[in-house]
N, C-alpha and C. Protein backbone atom coordinates (compact mmCIF):
# COMPACT_ATOMS: atom_id res chain seq x y z
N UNK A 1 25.92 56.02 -3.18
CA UNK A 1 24.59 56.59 -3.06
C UNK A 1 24.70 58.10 -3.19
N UNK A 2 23.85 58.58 -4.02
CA UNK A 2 23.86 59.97 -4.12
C UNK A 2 22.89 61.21 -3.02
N UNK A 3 23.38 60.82 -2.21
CA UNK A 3 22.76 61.74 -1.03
C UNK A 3 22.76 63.20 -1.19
N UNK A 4 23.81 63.38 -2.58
CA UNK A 4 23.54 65.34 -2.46
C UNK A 4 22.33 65.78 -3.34
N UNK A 5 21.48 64.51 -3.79
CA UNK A 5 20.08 64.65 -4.13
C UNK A 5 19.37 65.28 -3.78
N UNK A 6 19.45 65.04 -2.17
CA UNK A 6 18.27 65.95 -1.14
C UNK A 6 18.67 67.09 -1.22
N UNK A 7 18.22 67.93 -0.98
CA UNK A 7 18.43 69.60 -0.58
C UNK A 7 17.61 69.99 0.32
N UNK A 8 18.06 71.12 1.20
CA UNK A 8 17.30 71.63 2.06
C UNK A 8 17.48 73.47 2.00
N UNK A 9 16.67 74.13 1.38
CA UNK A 9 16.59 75.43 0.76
C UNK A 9 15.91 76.24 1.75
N UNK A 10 15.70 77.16 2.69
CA UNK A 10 14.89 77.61 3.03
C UNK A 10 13.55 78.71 2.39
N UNK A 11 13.89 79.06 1.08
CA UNK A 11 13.24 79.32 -0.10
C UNK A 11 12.36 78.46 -0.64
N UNK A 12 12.33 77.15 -0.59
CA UNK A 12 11.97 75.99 -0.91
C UNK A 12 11.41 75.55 -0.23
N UNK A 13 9.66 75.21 -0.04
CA UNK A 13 8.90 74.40 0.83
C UNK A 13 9.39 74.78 2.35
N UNK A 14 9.45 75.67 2.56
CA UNK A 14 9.74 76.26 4.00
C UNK A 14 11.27 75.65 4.72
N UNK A 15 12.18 75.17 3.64
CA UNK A 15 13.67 74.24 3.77
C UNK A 15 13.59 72.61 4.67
N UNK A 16 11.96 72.49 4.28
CA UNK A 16 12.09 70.93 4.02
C UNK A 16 13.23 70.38 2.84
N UNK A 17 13.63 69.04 3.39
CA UNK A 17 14.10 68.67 2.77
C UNK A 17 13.68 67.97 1.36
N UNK A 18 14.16 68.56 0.26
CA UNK A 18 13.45 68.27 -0.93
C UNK A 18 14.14 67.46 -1.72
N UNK A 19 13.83 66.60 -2.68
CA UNK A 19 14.64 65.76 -3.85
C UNK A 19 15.41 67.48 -5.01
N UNK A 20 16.56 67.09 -5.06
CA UNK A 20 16.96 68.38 -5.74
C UNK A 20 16.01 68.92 -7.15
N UNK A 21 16.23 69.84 -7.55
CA UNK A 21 15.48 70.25 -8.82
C UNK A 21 13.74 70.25 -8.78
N UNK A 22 13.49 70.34 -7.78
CA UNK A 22 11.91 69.72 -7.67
C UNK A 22 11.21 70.40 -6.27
N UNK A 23 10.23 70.33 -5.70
CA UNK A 23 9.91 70.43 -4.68
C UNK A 23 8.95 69.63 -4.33
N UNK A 24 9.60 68.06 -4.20
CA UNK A 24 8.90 66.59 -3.33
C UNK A 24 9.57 66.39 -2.50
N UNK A 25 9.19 66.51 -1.37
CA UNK A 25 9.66 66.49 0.02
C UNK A 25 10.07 64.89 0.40
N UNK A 26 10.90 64.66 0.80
CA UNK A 26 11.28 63.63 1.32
C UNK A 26 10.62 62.71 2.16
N UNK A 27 9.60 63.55 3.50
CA UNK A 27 8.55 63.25 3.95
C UNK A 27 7.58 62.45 3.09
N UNK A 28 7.23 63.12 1.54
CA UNK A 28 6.22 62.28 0.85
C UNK A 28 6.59 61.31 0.54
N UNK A 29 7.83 61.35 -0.18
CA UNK A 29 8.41 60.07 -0.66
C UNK A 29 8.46 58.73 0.69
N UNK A 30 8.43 59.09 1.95
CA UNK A 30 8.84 58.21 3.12
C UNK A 30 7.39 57.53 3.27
N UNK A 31 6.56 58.35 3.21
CA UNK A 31 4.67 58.31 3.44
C UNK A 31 4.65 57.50 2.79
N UNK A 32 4.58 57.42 1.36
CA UNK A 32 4.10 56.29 0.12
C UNK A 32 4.51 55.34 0.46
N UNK A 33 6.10 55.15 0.52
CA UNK A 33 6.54 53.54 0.68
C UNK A 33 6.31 53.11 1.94
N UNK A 34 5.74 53.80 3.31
CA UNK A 34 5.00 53.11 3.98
C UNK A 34 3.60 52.85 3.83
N UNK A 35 3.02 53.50 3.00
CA UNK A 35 1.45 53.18 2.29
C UNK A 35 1.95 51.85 1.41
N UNK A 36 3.03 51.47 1.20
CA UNK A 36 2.94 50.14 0.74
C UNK A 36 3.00 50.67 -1.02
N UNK A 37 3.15 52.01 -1.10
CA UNK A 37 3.56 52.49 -2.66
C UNK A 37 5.23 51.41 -3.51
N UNK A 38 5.35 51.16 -4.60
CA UNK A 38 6.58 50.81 -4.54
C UNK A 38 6.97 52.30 -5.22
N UNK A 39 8.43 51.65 -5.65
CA UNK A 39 9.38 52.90 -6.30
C UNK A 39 8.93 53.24 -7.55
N UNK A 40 8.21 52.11 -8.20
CA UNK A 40 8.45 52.25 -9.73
C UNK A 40 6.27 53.39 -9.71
N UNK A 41 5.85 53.30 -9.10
CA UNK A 41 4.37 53.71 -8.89
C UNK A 41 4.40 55.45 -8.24
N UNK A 42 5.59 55.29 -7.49
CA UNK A 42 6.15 56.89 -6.99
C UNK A 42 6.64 57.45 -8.14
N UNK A 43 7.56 57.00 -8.84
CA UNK A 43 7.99 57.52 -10.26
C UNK A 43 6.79 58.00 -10.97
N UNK A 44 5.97 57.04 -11.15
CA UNK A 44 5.25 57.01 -12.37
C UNK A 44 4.16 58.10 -11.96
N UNK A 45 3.91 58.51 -10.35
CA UNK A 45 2.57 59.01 -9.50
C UNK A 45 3.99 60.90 -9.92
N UNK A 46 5.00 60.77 -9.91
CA UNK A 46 6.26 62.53 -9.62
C UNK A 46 7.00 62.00 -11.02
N UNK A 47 6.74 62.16 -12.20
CA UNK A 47 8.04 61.41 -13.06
C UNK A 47 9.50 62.62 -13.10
N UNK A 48 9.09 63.27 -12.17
CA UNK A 48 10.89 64.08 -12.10
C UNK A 48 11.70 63.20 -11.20
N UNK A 49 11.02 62.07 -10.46
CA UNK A 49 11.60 61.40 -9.43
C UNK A 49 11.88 60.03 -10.39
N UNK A 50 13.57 59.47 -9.92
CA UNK A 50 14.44 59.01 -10.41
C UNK A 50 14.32 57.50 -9.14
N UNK A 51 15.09 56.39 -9.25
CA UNK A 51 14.73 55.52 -8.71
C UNK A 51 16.45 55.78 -7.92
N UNK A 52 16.81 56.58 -8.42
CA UNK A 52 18.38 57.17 -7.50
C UNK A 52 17.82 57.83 -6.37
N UNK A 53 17.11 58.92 -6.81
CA UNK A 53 16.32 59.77 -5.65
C UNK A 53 15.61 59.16 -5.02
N UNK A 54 14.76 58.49 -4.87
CA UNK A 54 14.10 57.74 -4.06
C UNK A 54 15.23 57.04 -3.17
N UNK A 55 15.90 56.17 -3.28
CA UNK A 55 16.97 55.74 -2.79
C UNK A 55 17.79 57.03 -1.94
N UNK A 56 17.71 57.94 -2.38
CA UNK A 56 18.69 59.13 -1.71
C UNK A 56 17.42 59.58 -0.60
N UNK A 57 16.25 59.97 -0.48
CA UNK A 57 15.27 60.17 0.34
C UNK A 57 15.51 59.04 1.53
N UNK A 58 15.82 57.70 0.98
CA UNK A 58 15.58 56.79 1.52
C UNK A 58 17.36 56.86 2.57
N UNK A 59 18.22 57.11 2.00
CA UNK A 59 19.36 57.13 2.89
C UNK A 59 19.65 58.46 3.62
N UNK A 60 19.23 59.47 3.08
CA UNK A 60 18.97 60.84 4.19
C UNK A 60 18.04 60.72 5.46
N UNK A 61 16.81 59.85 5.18
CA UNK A 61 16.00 59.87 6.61
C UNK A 61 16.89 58.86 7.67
N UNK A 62 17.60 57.48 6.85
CA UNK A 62 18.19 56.96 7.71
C UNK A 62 19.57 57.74 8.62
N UNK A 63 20.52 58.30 7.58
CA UNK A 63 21.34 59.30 8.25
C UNK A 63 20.46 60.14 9.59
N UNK A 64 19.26 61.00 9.36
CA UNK A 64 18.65 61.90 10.66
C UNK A 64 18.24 60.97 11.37
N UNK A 65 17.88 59.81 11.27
CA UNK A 65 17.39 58.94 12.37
C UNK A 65 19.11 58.40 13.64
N UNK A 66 19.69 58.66 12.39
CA UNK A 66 21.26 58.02 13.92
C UNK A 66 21.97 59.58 14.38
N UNK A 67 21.00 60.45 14.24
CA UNK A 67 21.31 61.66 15.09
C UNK A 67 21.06 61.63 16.54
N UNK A 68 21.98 61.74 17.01
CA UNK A 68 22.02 61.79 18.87
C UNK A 68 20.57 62.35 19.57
N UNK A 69 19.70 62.49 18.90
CA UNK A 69 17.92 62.29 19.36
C UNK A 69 17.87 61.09 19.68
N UNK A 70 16.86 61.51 20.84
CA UNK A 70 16.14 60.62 21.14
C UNK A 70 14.64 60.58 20.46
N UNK A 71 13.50 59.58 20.55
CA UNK A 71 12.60 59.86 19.77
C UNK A 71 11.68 58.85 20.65
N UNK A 72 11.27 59.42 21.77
CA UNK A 72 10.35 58.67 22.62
C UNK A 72 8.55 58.27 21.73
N UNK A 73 8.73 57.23 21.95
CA UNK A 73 7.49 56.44 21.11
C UNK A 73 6.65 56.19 22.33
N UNK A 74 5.41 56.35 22.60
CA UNK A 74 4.29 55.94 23.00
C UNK A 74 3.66 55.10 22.69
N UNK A 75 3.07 54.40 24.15
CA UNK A 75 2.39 53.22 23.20
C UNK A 75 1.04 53.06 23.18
N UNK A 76 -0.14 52.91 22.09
CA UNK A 76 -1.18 53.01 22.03
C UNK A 76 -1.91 52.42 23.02
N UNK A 77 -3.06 53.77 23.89
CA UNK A 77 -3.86 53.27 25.00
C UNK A 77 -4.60 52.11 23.92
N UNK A 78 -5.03 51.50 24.77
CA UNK A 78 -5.92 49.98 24.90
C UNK A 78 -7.39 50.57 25.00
């Protein structure tokens, strides 16, 4: 997996993490495919975005998620 896809620039979108060569934040790419976007409709919606990169967005958020954070979830009042 090509994880040195992402970049994080502080020049760049305030050093969000971005798909390299581009400035699509990783965040967006995460948004869509939980809007139920697929890969090939994200491509076609950013065509600088590669179905590698997407995949690399997709294994960088998992890498920050097994960071020694915690990430207390709330649960919706009733």
């Amino acid at each position: 997996m090509a994880t040195n896809l992402i970049k994080s620039d502080p020049n760049v979108l305030m050093g969000k993490p971005v798909v390299d060569g581009t400035r699509i934040p990783v965040d967006l790419i995460l948004e869509k495919l939980a809007a139920g976007e697929t890969v090939e409709q994200i491509i076609q919606a950013h065509p600088r975005l590669t179905e590698e990169a997407v995949r690399a967005a997709l294994a960088f958020a998992a890498q920050a998620i097994k960071a020694d954070v915690v990430y207390p979830v709330e649960e919706a009042v009733q």
